[in-house]
Protein backbone atom coordinates (compact mmCIF):
# COMPACT_ATOMS: atom_id res chain seq x y z
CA UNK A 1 0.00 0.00 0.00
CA UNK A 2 1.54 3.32 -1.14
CA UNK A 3 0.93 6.84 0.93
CA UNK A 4 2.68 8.01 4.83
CA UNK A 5 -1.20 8.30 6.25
CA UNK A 6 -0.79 7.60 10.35
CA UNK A 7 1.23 4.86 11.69
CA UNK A 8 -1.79 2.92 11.77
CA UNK A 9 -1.16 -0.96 10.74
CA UNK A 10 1.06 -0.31 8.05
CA UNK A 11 4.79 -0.68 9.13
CA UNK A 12 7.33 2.49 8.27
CA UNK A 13 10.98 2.50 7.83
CA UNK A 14 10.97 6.09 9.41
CA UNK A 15 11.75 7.53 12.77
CA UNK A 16 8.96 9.54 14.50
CA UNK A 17 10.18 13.22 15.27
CA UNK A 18 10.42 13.50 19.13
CA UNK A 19 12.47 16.74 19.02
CA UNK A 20 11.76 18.83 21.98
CA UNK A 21 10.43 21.54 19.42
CA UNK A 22 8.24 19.13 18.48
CA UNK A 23 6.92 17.88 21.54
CA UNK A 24 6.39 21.84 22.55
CA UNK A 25 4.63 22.80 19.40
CA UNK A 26 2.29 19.68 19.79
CA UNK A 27 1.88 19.51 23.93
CA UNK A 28 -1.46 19.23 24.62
CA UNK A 29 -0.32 20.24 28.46
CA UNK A 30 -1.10 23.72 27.16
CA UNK A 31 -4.85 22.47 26.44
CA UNK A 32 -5.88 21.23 29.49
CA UNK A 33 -8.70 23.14 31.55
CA UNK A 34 -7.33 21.93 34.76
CA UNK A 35 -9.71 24.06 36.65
CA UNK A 36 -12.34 21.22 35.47
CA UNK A 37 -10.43 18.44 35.48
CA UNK A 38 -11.60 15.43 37.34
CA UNK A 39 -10.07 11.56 38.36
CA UNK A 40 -12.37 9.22 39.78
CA UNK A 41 -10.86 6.98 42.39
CA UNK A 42 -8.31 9.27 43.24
CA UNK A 43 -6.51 8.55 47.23
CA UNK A 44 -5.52 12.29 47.42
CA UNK A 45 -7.68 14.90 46.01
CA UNK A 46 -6.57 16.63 43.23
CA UNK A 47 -3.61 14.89 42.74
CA UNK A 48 -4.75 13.40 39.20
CA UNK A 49 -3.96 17.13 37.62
CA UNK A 50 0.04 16.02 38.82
CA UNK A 51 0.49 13.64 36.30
CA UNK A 52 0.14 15.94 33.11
CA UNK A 53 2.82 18.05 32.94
CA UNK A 54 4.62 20.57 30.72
CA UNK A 55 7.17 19.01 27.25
CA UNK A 56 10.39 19.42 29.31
CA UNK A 57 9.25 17.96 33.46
CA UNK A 58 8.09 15.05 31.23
CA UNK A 59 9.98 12.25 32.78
CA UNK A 60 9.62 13.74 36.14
CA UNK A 61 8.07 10.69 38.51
CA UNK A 62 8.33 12.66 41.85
CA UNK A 63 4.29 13.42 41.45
CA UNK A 64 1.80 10.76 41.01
CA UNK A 65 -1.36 9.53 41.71
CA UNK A 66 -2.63 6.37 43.14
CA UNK A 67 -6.34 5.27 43.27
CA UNK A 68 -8.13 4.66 46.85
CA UNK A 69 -10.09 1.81 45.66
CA UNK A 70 -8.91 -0.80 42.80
CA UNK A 71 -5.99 -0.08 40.20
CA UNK A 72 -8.48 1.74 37.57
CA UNK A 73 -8.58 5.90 37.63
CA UNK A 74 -10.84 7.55 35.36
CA UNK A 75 -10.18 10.79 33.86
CA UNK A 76 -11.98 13.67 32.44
CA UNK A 77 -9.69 15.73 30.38
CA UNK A 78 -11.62 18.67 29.55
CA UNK A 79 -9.92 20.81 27.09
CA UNK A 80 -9.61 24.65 26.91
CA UNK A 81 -10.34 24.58 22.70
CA UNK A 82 -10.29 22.14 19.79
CA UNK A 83 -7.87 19.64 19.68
CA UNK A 84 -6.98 16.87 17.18
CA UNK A 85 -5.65 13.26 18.89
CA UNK A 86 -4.27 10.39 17.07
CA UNK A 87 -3.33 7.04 18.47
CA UNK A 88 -1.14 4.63 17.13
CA UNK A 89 -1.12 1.04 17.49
């Protein structure tokens, strides 16, 4: 199958950019209405808005959050305008 569509199921002989310009210019951290985000099942209060974090404190592991009932946390990740989000497999 010819064409670069997504990543989807078709296997690329590419690299994926993950520049830190590019992970700036496509952070969704900047998105994120945190005023009305919400975590069901979180221990502490308001610690689910910890985990999203700006491009560069990224692998920082310091903050967390652990759920106060079983291992499942459900988030709602309202955001502050349109956003496009792609998932690959």
């Amino acid at each position: 199958m010819a064409g670069h569509g997504g990543c989807g199921q078709q296997h690329h002989d590419h690299e994926h950019d993950e520049t830190p310009e590019r992970g700036i210019q496509f952070n969704l951290y900047t998105k994120i209405d945190f005023n009305k985000l919400q975590c069901l099942n979180e221990a502490e209060e308001g610690s689910a808005k910890n985990v999203f974090k700006p491009w560069d404190q990224r692998q920082e592991q310091s903050k967390f959050v652990e759920s106060d009932v079983d291992e499942e946390l459900l988030f709602n990740i309202p955001f502050t305008g349109s956003v496009k989000l792609k998932g690959k497999s």
